[in-house]
Protein backbone atom coordinates (compact mmCIF):
# COMPACT_ATOMS: atom_id res chain seq x y z
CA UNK A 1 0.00 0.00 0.00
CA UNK A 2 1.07 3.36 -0.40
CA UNK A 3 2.46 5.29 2.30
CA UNK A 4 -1.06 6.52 4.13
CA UNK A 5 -1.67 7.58 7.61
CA UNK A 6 -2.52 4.56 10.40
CA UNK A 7 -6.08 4.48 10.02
CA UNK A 8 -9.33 2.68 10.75
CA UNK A 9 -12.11 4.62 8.88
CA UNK A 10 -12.09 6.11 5.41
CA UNK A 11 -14.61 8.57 4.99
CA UNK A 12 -16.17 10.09 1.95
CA UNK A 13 -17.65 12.99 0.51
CA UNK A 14 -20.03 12.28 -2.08
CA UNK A 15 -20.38 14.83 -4.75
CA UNK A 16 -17.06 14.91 -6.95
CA UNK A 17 -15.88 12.19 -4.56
CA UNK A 18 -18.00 9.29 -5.30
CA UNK A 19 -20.81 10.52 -7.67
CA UNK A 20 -20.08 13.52 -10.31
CA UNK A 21 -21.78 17.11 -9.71
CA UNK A 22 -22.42 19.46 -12.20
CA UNK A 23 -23.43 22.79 -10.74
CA UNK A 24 -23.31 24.32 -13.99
CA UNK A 25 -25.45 21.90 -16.20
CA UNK A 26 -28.01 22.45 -13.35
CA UNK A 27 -27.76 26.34 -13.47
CA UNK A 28 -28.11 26.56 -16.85
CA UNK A 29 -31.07 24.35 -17.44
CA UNK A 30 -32.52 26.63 -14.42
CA UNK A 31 -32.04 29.86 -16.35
CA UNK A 32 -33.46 28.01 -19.58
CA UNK A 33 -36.49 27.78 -17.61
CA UNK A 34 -36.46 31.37 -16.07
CA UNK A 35 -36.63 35.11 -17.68
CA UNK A 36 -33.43 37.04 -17.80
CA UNK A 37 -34.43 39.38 -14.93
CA UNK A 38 -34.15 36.26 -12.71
CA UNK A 39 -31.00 34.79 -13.68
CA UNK A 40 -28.94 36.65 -11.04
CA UNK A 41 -31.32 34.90 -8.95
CA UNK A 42 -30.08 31.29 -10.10
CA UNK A 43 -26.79 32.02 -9.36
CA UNK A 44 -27.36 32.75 -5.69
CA UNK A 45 -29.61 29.36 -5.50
CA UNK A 46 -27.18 27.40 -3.53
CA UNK A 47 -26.38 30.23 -1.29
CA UNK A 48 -29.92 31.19 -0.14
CA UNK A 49 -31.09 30.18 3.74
CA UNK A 50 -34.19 27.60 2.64
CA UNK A 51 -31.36 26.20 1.04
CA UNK A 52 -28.73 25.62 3.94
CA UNK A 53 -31.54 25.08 6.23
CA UNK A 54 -32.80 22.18 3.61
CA UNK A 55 -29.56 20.06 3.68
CA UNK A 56 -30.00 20.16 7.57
CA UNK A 57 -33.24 18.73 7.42
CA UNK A 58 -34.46 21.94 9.24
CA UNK A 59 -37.16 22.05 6.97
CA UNK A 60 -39.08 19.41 4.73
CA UNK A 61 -39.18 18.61 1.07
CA UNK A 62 -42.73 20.39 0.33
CA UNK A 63 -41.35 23.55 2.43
CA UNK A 64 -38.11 23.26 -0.10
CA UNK A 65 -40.31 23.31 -3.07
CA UNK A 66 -42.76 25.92 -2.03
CA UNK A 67 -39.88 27.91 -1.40
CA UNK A 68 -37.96 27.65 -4.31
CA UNK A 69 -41.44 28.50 -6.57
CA UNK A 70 -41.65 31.40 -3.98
CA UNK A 71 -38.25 32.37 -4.82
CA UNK A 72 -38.39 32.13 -9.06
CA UNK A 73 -42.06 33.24 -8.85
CA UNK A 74 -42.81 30.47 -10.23
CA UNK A 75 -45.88 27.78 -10.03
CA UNK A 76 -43.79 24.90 -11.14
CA UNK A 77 -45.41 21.05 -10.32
CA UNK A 78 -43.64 19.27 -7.66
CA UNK A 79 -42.28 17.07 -10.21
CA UNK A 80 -40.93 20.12 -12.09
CA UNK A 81 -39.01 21.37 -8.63
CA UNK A 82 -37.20 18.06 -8.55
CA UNK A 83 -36.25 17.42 -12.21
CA UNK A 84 -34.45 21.14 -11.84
CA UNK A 85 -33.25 20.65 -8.24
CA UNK A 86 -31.52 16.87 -9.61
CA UNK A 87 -30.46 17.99 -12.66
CA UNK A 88 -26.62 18.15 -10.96
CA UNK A 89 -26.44 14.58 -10.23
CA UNK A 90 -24.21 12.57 -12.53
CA UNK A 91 -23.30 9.15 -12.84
CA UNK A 92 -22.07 7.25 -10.15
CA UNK A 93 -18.79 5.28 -11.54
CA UNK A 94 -18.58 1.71 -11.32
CA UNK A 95 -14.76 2.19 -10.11
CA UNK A 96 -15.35 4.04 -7.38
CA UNK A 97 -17.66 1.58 -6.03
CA UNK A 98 -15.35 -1.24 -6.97
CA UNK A 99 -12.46 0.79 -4.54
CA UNK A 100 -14.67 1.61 -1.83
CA UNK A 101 -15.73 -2.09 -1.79
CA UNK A 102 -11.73 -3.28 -2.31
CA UNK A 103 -11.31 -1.00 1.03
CA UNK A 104 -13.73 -2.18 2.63
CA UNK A 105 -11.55 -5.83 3.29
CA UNK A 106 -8.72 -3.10 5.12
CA UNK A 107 -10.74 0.08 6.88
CA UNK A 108 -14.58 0.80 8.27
CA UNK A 109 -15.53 3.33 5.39
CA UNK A 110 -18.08 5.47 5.09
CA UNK A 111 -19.78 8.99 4.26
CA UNK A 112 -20.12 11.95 4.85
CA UNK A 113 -22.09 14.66 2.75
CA UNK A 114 -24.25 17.66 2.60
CA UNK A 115 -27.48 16.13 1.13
CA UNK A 116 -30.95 16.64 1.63
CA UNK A 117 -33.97 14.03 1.01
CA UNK A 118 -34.84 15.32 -2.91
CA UNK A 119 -31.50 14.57 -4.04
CA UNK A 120 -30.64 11.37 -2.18
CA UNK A 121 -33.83 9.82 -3.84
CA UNK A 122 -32.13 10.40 -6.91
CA UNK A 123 -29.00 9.01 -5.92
CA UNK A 124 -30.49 6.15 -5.14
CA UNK A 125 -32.67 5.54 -8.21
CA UNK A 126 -29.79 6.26 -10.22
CA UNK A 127 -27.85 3.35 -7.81
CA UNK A 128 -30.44 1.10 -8.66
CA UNK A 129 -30.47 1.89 -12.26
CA UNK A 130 -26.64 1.61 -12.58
CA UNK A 131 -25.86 -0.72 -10.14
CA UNK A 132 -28.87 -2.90 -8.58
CA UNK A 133 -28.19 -1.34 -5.69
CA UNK A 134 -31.32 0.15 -3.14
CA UNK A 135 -28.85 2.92 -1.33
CA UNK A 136 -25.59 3.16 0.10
CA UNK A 137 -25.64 0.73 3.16
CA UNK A 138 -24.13 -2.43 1.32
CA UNK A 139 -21.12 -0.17 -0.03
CA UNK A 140 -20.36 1.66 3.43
CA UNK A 141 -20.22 0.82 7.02
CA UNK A 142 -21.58 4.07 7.85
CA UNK A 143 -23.72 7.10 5.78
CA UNK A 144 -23.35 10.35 7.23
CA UNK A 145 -26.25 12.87 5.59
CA UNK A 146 -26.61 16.54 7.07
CA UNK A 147 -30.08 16.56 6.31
CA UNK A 148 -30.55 13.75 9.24
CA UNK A 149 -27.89 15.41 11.55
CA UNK A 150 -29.66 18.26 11.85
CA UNK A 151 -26.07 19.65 10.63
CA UNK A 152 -23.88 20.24 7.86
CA UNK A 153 -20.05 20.44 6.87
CA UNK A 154 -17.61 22.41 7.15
CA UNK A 155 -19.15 22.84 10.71
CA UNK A 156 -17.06 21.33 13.66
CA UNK A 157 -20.24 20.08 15.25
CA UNK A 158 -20.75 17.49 11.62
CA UNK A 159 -17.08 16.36 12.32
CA UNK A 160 -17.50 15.82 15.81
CA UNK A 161 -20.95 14.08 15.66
CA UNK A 162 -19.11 11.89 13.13
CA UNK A 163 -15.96 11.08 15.39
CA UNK A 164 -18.96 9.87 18.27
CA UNK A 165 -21.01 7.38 16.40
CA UNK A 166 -18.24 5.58 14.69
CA UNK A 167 -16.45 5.55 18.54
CA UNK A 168 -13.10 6.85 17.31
CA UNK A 169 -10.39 9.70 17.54
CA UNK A 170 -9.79 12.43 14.74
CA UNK A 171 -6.11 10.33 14.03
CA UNK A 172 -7.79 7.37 13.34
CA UNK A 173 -9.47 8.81 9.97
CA UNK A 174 -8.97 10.08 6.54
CA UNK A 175 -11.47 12.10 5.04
CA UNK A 176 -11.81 13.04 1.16
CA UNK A 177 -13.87 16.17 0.44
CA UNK A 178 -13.68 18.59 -2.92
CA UNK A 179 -14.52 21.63 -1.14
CA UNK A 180 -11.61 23.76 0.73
CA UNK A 181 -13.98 25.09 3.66
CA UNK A 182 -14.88 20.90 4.22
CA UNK A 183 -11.23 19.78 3.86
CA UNK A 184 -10.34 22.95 6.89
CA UNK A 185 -13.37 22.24 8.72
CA UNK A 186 -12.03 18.40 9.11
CA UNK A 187 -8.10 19.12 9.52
CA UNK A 188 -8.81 22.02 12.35
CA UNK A 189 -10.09 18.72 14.35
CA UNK A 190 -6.82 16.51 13.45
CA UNK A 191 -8.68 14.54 10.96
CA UNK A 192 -6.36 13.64 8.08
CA UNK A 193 -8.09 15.78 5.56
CA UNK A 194 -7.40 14.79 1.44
CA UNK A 195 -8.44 17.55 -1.11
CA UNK A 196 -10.25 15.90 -4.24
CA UNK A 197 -9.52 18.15 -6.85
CA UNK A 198 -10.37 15.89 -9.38
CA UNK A 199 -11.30 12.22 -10.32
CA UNK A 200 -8.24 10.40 -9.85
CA UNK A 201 -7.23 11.47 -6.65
CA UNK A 202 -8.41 8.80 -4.34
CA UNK A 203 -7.13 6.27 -6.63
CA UNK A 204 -3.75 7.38 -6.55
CA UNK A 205 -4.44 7.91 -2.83
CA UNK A 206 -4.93 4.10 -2.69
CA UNK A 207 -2.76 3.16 -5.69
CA UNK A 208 -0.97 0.40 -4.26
CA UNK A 209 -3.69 -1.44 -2.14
């Protein structure tokens, strides 16, 4: 194995860790759907508090929708509201399930992600579409999802919720995130923090296992 720090849980982020995000596929369909005069309001979509308080399950998927239609001015269908909000899920490569499961037989792994209920739904249809799979649970030991913690990354209280339930210390896991304020957020507690910046980082992480 390659040279990586004395471990006993791998943890994972999931978008542009395990399945591939396009933010800007998904804010450009949005806009295609939208007026000019409310494209500035597409960009700030992932910034806005329904938002943030929706990935930590603070509020529930028909407050989400009604908000975003409140937000656009819009009356979009439910199903509408969904197709938009999903449209940044990608695929989920069979690879990176192959490694996590090929790591599985040397570390507890797991993850850990901002999510919220709409999009995990679609995750796991697309799972079961591309790999007969329900959800994550036969891949990981453990599935971390803000929306169910009640709180969300790069927050020290996500990190340290995480180091309880799996019964560990911050030394004894590696973390893999994409996002700089996640990849801080984990190191400022000693966790051994790996920056994704792209799709072949945690194989040459694991390159030699």
């Amino acid at each position: 194995m390659k040279k990586t720090p004395d471990a006993d849980f791998l943890i994972f982020d999931l978008g542009n860790v395990i399945i591939d995000i396009d933010y800007d596929k998904a804010i450009r369909l949005i806009k295609n759907e939208l007026s000019d005069s409310h494209h500035s309001k597409v960009d700030q979509l992932y910034r806005t508090p329904f938002h943030f308080d929706y990935e930590r399950g603070l509020i529930d998927s028909l407050t989400f929708r009604d908000a975003v239609r409140d937000y656009f001015e819009q009356s979009w269908p439910d199903e509408k509201v969904d197709e938009l909000w999903n449209n940044l899920l990608g695929k989920i490569p069979a690879h990176r399930l192959e490694l996590i499961k090929k790591l599985k037989q040397h570390f507890q792994v797991g993850v850990l992600s901002n999510t919220n209920l709409i999009h995990i739904h679609a995750v796991n249809d697309i799972l079961l579409r591309d790999h007969g799979l329900k959800n994550f649970d036969p891949i990981f030991d453990w599935v971390f999802f803000s929306h169910e913690m009640g709180l969300a990354k790069p927050q020290a209280e996500i990190y340290e919720k995480m180091l309880t339930d799996l019964g560990t210390s911050s030394d004894r896991v590696v973390f893999f995130d994409d996002l700089p304020a996640n990849i801080k957020g984990a190191a400022d507690l000693g966790i051994h923090a790996v920056h994704v910046t792209g799709p072949n980082v945690i194989f040459d992480f694991f390159k030699d296992v």
